[in-house]
PDB file of N, CA and C in Angstrom:
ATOM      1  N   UNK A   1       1.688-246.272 133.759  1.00  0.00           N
ATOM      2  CA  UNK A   1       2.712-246.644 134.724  1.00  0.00           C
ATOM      3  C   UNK A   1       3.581-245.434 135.014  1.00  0.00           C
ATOM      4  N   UNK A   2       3.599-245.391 136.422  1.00  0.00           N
ATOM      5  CA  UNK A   2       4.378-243.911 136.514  1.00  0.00           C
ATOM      6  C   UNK A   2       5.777-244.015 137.086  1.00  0.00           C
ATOM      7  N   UNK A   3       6.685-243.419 136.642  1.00  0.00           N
ATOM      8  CA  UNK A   3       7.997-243.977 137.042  1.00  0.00           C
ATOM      9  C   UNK A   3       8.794-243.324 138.603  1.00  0.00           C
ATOM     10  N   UNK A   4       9.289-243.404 138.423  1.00  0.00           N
ATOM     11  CA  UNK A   4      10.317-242.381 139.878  1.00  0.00           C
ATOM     12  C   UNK A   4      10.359-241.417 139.488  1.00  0.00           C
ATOM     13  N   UNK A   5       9.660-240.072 140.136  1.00  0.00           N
ATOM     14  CA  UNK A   5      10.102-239.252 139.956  1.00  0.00           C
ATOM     15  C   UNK A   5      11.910-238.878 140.015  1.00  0.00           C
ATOM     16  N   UNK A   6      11.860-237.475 138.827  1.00  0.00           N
ATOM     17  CA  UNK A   6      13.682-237.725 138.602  1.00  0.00           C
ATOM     18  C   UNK A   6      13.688-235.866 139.110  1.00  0.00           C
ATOM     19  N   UNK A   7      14.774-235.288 139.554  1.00  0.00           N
ATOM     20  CA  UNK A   7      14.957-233.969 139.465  1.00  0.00           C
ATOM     21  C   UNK A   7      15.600-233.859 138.162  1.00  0.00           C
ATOM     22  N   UNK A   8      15.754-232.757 137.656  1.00  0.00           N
ATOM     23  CA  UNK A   8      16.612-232.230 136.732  1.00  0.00           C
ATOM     24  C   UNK A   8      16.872-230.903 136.889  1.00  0.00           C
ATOM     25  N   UNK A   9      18.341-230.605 137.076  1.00  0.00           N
ATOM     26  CA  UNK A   9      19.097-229.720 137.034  1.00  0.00           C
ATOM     27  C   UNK A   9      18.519-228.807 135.228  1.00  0.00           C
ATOM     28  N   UNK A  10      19.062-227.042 136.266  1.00  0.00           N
ATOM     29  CA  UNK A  10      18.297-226.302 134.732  1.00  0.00           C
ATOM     30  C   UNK A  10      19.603-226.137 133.456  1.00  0.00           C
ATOM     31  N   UNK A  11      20.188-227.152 133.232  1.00  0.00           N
ATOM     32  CA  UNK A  11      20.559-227.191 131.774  1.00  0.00           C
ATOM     33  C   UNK A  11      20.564-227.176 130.564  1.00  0.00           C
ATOM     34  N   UNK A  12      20.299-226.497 129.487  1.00  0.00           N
ATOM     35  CA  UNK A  12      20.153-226.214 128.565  1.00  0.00           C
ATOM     36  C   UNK A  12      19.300-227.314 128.254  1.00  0.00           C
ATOM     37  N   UNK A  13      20.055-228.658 128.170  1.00  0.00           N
ATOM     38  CA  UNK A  13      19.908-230.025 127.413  1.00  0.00           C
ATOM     39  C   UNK A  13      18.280-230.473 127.680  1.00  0.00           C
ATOM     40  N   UNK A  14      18.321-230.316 129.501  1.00  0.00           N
ATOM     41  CA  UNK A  14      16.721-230.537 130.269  1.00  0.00           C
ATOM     42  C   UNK A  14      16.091-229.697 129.905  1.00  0.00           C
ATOM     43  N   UNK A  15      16.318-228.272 129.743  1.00  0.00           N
ATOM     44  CA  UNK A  15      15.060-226.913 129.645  1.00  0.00           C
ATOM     45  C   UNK A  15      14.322-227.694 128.141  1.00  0.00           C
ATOM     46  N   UNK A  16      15.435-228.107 127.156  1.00  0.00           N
ATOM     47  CA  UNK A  16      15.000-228.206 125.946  1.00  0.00           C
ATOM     48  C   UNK A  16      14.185-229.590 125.670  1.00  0.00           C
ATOM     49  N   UNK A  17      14.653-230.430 126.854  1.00  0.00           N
ATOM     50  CA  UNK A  17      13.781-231.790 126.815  1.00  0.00           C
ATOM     51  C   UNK A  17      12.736-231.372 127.869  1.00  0.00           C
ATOM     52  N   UNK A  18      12.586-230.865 128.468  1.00  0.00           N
ATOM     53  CA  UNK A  18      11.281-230.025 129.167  1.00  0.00           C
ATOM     54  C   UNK A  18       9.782-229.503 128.057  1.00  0.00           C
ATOM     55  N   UNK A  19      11.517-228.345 127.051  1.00  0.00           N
ATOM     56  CA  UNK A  19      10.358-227.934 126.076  1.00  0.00           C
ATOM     57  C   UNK A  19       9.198-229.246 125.194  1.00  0.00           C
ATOM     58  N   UNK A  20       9.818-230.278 124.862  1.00  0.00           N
ATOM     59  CA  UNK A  20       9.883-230.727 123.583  1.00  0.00           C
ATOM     60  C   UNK A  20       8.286-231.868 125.068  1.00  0.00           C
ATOM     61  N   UNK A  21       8.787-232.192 126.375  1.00  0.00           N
ATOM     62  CA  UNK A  21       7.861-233.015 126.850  1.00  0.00           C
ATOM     63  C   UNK A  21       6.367-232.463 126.810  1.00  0.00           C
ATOM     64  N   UNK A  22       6.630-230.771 127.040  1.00  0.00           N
ATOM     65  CA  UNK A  22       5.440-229.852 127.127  1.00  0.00           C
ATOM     66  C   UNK A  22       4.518-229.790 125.925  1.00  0.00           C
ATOM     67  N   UNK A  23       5.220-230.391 124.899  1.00  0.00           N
ATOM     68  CA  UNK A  23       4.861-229.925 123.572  1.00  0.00           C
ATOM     69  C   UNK A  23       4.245-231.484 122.969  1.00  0.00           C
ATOM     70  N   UNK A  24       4.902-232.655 123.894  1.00  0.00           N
ATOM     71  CA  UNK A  24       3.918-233.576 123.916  1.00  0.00           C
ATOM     72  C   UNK A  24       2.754-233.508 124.365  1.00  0.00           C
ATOM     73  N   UNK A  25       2.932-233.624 125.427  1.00  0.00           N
ATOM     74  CA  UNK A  25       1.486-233.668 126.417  1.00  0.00           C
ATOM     75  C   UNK A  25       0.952-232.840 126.350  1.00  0.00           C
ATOM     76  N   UNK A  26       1.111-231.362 126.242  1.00  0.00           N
ATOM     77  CA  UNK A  26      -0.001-230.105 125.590  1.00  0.00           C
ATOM     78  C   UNK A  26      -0.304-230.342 123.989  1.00  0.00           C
ATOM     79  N   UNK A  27       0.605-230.590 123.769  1.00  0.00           N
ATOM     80  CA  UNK A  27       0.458-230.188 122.168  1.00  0.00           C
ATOM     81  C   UNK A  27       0.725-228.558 121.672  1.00  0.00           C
ATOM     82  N   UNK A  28       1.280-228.004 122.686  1.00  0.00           N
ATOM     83  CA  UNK A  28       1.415-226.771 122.257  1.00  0.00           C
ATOM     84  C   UNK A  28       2.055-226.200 123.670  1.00  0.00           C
ATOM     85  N   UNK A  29       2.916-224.943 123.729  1.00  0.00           N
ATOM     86  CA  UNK A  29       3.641-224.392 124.862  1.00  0.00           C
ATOM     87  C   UNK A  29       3.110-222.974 124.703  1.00  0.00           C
ATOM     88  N   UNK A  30       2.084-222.826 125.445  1.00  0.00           N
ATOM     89  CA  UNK A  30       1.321-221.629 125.475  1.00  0.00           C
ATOM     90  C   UNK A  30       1.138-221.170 127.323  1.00  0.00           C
ATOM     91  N   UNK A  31       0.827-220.150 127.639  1.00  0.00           N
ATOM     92  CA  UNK A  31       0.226-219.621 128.423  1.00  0.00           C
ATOM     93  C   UNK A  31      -0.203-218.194 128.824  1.00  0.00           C
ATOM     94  N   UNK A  32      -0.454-217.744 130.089  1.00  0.00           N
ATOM     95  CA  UNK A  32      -1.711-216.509 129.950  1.00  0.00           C
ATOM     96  C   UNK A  32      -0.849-215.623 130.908  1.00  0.00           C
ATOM     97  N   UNK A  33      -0.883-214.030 130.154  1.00  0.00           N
ATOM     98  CA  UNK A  33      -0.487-213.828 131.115  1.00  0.00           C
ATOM     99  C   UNK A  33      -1.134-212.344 131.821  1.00  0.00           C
ATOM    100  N   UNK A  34      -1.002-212.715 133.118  1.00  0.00           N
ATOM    101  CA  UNK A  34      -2.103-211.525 133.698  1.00  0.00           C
ATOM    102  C   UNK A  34      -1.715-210.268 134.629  1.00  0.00           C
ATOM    103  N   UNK A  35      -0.643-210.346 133.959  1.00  0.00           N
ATOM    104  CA  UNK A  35       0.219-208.824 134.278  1.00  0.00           C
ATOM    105  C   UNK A  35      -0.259-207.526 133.219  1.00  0.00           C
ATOM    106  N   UNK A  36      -0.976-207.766 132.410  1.00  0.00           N
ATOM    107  CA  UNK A  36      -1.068-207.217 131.405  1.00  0.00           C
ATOM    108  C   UNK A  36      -2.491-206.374 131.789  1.00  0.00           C
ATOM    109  N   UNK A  37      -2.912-205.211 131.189  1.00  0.00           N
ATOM    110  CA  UNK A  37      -3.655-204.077 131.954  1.00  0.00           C
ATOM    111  C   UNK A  37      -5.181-204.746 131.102  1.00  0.00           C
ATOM    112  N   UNK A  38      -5.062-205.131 130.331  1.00  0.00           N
ATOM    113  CA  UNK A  38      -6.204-205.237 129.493  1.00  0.00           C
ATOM    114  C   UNK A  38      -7.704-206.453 130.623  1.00  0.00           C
ATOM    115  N   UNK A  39      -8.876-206.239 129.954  1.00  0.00           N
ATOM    116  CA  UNK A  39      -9.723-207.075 130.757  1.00  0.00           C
ATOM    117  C   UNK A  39      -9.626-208.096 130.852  1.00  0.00           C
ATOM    118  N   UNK A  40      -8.909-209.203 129.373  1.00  0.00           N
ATOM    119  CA  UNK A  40      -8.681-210.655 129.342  1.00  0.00           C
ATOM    120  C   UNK A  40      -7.165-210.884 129.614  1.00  0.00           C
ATOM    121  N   UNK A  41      -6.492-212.081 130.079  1.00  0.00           N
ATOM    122  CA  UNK A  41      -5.177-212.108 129.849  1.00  0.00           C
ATOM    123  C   UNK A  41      -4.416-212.377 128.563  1.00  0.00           C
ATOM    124  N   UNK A  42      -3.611-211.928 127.963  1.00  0.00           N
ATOM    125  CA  UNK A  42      -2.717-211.884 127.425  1.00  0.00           C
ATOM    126  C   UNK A  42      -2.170-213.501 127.135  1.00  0.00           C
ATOM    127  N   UNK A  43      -2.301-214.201 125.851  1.00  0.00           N
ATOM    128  CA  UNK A  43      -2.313-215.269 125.550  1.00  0.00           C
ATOM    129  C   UNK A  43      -0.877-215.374 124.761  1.00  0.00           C
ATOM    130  N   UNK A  44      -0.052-215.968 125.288  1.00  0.00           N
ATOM    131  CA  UNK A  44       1.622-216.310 124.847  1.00  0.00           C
ATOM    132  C   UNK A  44       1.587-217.657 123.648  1.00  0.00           C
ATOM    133  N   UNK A  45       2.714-218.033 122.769  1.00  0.00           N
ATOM    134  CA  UNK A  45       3.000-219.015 122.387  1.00  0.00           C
ATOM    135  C   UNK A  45       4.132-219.275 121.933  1.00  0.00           C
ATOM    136  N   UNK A  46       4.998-220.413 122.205  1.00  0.00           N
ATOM    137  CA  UNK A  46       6.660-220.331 121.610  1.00  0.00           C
ATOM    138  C   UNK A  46       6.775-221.640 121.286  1.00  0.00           C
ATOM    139  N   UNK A  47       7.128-221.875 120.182  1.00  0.00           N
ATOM    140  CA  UNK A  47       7.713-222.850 119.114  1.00  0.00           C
ATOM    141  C   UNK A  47       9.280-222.889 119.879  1.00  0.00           C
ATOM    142  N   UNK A  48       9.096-224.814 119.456  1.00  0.00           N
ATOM    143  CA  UNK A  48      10.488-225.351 119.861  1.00  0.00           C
ATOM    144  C   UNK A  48      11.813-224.751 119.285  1.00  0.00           C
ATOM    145  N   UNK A  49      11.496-224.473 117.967  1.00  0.00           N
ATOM    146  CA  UNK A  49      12.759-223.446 117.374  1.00  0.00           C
ATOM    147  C   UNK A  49      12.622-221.931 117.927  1.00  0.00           C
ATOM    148  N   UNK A  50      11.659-221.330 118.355  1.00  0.00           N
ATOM    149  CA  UNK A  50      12.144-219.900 119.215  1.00  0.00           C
ATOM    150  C   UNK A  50      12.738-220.126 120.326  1.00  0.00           C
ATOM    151  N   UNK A  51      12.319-221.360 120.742  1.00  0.00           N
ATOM    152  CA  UNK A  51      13.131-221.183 122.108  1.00  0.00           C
ATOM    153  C   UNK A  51      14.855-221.633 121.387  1.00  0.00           C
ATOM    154  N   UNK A  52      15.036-222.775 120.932  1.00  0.00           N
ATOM    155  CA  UNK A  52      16.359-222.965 120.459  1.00  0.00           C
ATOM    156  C   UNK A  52      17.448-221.392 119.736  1.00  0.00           C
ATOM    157  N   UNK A  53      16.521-220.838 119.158  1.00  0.00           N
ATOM    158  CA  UNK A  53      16.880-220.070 118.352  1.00  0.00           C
ATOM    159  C   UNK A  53      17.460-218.549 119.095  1.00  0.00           C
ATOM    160  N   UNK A  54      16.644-218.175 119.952  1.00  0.00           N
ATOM    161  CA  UNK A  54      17.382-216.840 120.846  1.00  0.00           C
ATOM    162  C   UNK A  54      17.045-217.056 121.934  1.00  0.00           C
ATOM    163  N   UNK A  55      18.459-216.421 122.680  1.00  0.00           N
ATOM    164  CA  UNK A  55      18.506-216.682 124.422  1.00  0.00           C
ATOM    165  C   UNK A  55      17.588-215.901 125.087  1.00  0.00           C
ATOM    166  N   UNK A  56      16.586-214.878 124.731  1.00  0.00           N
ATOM    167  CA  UNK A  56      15.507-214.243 125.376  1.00  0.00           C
ATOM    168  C   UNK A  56      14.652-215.213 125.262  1.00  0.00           C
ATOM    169  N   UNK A  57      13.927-215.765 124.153  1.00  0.00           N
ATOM    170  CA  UNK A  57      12.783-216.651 124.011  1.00  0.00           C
ATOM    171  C   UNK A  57      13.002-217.945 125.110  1.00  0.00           C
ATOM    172  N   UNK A  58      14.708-218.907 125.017  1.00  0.00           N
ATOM    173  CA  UNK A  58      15.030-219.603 125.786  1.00  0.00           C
ATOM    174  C   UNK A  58      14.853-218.987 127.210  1.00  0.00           C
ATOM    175  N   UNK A  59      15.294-218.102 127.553  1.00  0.00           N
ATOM    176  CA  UNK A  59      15.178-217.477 129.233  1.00  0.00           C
ATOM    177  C   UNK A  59      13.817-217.271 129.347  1.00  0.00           C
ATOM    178  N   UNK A  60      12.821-216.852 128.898  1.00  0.00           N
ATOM    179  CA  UNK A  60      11.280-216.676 129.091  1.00  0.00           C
ATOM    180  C   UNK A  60      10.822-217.537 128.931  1.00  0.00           C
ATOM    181  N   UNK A  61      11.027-218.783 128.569  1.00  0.00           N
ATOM    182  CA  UNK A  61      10.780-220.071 128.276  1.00  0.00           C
ATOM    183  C   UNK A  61      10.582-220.669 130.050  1.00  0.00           C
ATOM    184  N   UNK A  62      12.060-220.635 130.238  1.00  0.00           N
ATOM    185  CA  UNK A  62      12.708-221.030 131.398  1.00  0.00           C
ATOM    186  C   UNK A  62      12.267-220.772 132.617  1.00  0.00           C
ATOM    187  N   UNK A  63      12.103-219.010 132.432  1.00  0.00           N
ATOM    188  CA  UNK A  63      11.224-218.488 133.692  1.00  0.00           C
ATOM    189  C   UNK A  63       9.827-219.155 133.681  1.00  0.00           C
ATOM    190  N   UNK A  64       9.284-219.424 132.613  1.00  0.00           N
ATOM    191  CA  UNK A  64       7.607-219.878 132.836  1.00  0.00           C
ATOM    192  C   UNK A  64       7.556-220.608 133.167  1.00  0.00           C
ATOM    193  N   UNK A  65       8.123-221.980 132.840  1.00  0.00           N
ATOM    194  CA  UNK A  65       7.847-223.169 132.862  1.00  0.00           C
ATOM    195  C   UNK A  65       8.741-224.421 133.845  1.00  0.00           C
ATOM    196  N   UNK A  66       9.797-223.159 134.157  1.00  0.00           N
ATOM    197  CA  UNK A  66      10.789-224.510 135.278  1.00  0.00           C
ATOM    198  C   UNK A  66      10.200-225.703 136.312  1.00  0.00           C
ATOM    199  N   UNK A  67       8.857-224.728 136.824  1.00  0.00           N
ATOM    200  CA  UNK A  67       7.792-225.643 137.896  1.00  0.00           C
ATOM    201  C   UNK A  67       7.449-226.688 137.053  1.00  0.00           C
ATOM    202  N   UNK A  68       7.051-226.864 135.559  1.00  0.00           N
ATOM    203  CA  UNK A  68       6.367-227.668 134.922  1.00  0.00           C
ATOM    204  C   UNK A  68       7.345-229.164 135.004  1.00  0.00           C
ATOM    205  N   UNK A  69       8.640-228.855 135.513  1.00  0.00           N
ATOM    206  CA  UNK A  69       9.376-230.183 135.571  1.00  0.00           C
ATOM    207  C   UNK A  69       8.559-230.886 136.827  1.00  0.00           C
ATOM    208  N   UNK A  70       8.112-230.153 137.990  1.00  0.00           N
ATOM    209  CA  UNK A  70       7.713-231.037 138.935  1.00  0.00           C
ATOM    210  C   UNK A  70       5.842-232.025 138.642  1.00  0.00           C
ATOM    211  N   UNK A  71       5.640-231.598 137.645  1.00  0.00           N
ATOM    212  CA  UNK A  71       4.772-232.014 137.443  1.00  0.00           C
ATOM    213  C   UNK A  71       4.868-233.565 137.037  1.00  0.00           C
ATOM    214  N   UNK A  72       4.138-234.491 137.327  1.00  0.00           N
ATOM    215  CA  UNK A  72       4.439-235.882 137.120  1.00  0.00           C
ATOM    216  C   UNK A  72       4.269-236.084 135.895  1.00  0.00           C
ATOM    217  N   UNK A  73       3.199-235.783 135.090  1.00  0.00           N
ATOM    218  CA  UNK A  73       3.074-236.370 133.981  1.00  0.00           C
ATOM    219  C   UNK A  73       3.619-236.032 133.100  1.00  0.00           C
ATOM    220  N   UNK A  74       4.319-234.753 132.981  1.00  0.00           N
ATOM    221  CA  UNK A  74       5.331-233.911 132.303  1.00  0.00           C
ATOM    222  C   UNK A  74       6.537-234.370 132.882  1.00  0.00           C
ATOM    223  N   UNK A  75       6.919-234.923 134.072  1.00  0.00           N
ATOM    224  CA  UNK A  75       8.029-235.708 134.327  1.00  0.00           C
ATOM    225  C   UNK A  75       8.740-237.021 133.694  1.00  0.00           C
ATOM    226  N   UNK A  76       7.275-238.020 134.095  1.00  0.00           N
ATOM    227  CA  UNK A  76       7.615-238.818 133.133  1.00  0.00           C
ATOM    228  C   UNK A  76       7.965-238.675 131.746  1.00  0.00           C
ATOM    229  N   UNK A  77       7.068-237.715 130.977  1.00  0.00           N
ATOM    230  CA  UNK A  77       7.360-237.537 129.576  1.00  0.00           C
ATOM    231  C   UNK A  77       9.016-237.090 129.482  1.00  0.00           C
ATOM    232  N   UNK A  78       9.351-236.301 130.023  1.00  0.00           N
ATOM    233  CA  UNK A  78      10.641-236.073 129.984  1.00  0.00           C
ATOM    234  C   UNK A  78      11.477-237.207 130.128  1.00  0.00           C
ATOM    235  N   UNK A  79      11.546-237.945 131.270  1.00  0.00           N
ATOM    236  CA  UNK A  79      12.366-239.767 131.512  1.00  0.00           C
ATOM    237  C   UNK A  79      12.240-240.611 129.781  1.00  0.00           C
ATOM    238  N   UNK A  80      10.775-240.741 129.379  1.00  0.00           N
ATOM    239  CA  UNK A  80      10.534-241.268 128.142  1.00  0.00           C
ATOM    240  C   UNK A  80      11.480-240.457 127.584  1.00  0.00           C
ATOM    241  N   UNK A  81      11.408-239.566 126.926  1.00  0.00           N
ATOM    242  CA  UNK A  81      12.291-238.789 126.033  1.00  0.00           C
ATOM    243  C   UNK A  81      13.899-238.888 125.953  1.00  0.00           C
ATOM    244  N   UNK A  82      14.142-238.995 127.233  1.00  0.00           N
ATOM    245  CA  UNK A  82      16.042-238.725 127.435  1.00  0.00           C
ATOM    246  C   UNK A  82      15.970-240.073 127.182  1.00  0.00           C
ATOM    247  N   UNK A  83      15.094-241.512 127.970  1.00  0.00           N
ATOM    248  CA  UNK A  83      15.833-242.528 127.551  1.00  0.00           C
ATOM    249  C   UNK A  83      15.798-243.337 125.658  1.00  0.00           C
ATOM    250  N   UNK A  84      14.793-241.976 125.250  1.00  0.00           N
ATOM    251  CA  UNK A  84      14.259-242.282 123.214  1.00  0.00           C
ATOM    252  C   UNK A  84      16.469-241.575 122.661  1.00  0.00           C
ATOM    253  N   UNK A  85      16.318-240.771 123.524  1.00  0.00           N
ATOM    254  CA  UNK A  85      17.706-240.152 122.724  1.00  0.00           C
ATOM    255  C   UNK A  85      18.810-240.959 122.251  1.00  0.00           C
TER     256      UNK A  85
END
């Protein structure tokens, strides 16, 4: 069942219920990155406490993944979550 989509403003509180929805539905907050000179891309990973823990990890967090709010199924997970709090 899919709910209304919701916006969310980039507040600390959402980035971090963003993190924690990503980390449902992936099971992990990883991605690739292909700025990097080498032949394969460059494979990232950040734990819910790196991002909590320093404002670089949180801001690179932020930059990667802000689009991932528009995603529905990562949307909903987020709605589930704020209304578990």
């Amino acid at each position: 069942m899919s709910s209304v989509f919701k916006k969310y403003r980039m507040t600390r509180k959402n980035v971090l219920l963003l993190a924690q929805a990503i980390i449902n539905v992936n099971g992990k907050i990883a991605w690739q990155d292909y700025a990097s000179d080498g032949p394969y891309p460059d494979q990232h990973r950040i734990t819910m406490n790196e991002i909590k823990g320093t404002s670089e990890k949180f801001e690179r967090f932020r930059n990667e993944f802000a689009h991932q709010m528009y995603n529905t199924v990562i949307n909903d997970e987020m709605q589930r979550l704020e209304h578990d709090i």
